[in-house]
C-alpha atoms as a PDB file:
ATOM      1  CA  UNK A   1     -28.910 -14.131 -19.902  1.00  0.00           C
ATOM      2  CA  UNK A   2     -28.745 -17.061 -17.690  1.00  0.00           C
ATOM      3  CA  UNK A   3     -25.233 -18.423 -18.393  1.00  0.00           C
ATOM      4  CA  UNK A   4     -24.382 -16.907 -22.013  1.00  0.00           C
ATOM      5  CA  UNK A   5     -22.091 -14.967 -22.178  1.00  0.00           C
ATOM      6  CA  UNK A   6     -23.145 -10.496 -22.212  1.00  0.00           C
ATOM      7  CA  UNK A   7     -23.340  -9.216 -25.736  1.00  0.00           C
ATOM      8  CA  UNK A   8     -20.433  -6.787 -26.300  1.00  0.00           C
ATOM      9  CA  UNK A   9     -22.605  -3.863 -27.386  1.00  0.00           C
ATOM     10  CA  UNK A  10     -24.500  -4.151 -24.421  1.00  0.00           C
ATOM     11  CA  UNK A  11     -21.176  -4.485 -21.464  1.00  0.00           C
ATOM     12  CA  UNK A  12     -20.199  -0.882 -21.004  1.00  0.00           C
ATOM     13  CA  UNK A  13     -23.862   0.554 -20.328  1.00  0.00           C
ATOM     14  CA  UNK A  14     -24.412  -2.891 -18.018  1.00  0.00           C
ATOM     15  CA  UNK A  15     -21.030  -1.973 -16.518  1.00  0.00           C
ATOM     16  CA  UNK A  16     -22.631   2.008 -15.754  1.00  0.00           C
ATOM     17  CA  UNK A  17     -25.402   0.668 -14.380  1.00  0.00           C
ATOM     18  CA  UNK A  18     -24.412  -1.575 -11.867  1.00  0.00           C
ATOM     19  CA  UNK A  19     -22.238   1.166 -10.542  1.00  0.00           C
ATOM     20  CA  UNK A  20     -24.772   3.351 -10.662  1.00  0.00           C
ATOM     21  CA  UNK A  21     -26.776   1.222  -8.410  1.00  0.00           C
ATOM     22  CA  UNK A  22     -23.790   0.259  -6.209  1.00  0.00           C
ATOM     23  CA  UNK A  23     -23.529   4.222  -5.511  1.00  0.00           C
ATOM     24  CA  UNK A  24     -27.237   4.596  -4.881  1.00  0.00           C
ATOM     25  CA  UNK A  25     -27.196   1.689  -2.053  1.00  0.00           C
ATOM     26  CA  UNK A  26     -24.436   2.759  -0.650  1.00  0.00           C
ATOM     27  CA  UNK A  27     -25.329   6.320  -0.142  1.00  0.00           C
ATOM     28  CA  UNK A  28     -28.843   5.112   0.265  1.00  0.00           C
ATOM     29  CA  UNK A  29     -27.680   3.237   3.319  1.00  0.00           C
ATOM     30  CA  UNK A  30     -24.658   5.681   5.194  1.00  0.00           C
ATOM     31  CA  UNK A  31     -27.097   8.579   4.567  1.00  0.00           C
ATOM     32  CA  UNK A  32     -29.915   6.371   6.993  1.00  0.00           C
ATOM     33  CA  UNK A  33     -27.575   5.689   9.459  1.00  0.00           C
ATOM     34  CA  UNK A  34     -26.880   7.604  12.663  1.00  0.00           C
ATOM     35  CA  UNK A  35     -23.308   6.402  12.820  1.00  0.00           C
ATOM     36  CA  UNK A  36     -23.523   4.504  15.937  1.00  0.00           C
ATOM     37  CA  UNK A  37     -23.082   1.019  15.975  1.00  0.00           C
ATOM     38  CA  UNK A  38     -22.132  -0.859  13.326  1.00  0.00           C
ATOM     39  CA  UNK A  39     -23.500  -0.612   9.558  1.00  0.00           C
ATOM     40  CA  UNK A  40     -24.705  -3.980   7.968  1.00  0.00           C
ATOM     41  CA  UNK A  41     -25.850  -3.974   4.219  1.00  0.00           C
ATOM     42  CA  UNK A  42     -26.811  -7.084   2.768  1.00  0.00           C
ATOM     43  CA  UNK A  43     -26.638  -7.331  -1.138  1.00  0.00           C
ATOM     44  CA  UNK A  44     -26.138  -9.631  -3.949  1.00  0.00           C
ATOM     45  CA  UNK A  45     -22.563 -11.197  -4.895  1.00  0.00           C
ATOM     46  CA  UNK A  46     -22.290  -9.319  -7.678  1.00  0.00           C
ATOM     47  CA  UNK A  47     -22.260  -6.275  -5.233  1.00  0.00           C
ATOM     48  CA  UNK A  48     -19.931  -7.270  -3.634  1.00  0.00           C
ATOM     49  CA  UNK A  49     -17.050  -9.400  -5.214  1.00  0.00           C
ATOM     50  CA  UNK A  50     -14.099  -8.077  -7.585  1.00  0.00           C
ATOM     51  CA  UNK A  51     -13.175  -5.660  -4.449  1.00  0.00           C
ATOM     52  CA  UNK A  52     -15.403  -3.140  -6.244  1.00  0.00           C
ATOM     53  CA  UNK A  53     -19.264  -2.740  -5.548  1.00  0.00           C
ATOM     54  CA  UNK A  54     -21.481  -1.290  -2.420  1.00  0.00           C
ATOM     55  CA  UNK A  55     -18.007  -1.757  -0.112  1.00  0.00           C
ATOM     56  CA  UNK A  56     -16.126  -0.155  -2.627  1.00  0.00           C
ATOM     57  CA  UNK A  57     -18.564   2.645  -3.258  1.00  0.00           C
ATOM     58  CA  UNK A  58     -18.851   3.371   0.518  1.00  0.00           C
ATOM     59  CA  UNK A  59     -15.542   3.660   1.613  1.00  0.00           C
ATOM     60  CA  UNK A  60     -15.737   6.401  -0.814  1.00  0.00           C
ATOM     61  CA  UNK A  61     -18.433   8.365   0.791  1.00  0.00           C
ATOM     62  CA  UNK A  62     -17.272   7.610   4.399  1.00  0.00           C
ATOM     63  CA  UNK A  63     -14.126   7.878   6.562  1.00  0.00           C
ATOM     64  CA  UNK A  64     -15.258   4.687   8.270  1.00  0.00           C
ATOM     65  CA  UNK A  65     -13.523   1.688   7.907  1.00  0.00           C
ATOM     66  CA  UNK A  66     -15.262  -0.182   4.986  1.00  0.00           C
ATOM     67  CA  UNK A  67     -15.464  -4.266   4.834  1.00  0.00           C
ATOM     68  CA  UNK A  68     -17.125  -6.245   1.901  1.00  0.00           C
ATOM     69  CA  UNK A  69     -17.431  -9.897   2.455  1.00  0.00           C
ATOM     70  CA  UNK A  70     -18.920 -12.636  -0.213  1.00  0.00           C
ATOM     71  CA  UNK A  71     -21.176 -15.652   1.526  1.00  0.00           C
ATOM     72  CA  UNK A  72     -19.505 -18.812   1.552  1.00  0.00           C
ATOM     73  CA  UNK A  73     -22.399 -21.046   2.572  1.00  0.00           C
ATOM     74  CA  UNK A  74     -21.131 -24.081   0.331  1.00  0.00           C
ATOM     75  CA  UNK A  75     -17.688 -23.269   0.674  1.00  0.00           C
ATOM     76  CA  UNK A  76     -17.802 -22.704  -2.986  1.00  0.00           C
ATOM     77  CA  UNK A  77     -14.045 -20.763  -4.403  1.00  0.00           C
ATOM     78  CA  UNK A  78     -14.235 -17.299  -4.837  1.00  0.00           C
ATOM     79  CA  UNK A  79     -14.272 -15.898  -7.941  1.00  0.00           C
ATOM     80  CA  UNK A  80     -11.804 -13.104  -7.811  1.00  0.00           C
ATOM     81  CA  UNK A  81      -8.665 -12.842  -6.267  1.00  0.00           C
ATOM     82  CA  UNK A  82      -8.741 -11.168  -3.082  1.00  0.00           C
ATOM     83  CA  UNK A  83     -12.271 -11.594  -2.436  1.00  0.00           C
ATOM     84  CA  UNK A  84     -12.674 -12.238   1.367  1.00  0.00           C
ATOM     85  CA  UNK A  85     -15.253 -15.010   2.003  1.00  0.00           C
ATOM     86  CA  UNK A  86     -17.393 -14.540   4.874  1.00  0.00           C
ATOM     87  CA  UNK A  87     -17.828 -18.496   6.163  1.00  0.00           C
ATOM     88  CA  UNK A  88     -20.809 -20.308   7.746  1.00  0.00           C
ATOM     89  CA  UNK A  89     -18.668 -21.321  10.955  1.00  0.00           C
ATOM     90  CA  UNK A  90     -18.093 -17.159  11.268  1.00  0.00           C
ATOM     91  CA  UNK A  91     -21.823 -16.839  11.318  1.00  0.00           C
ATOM     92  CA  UNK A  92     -22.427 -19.333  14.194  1.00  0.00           C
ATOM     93  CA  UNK A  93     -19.445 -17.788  16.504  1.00  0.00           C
ATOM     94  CA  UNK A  94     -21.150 -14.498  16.229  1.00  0.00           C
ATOM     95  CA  UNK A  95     -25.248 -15.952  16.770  1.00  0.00           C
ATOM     96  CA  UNK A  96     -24.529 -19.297  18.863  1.00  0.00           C
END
């Protein structure tokens, strides 16, 4: 829809689906991994912010601790409250 704003007859099913898919990545992901380490999965912002999404569906499903971070490349605001932002300058103190 590129900018406009979502129909209303068409929010609650969009609203199913993207948790739908949140649930599917996230179990998609825990049920591939051995446990060791740590678990990384990359996704779209709209994963991820609002404090819901792929974090929020796998702290669910695991007793691990759970972190969800949005990219901050351009330092651009975030666009809930509470969102943690996940800065360039942390990227380069963990791959200098």
């Amino acid at each position: 829809m590129a900018g406009h704003e979502m129909p209303l007859a068409m929010q609650s099913r969009f609203v199913r689906s993207m948790a739908w898919l949140d649930h599917q990545i996230a179990e998609t992901a825990l049920g591939a991994w051995d446990g060791q380490g740590y678990l990384v999965i990359l996704v779209g912002r709209e994963h991820v912010e609002g404090g819901k999404g792929v974090a929020w569906q796998a702290g669910l499903a695991t007793r691990e601790a759970v972190h969800g971070f949005v990219l901050a490349w351009g330092g651009e605001p975030p666009c809930y409250m509470g969102d943690r932002m996940w800065k360039e300058s942390l990227w380069e103190k963990l791959f200098e």
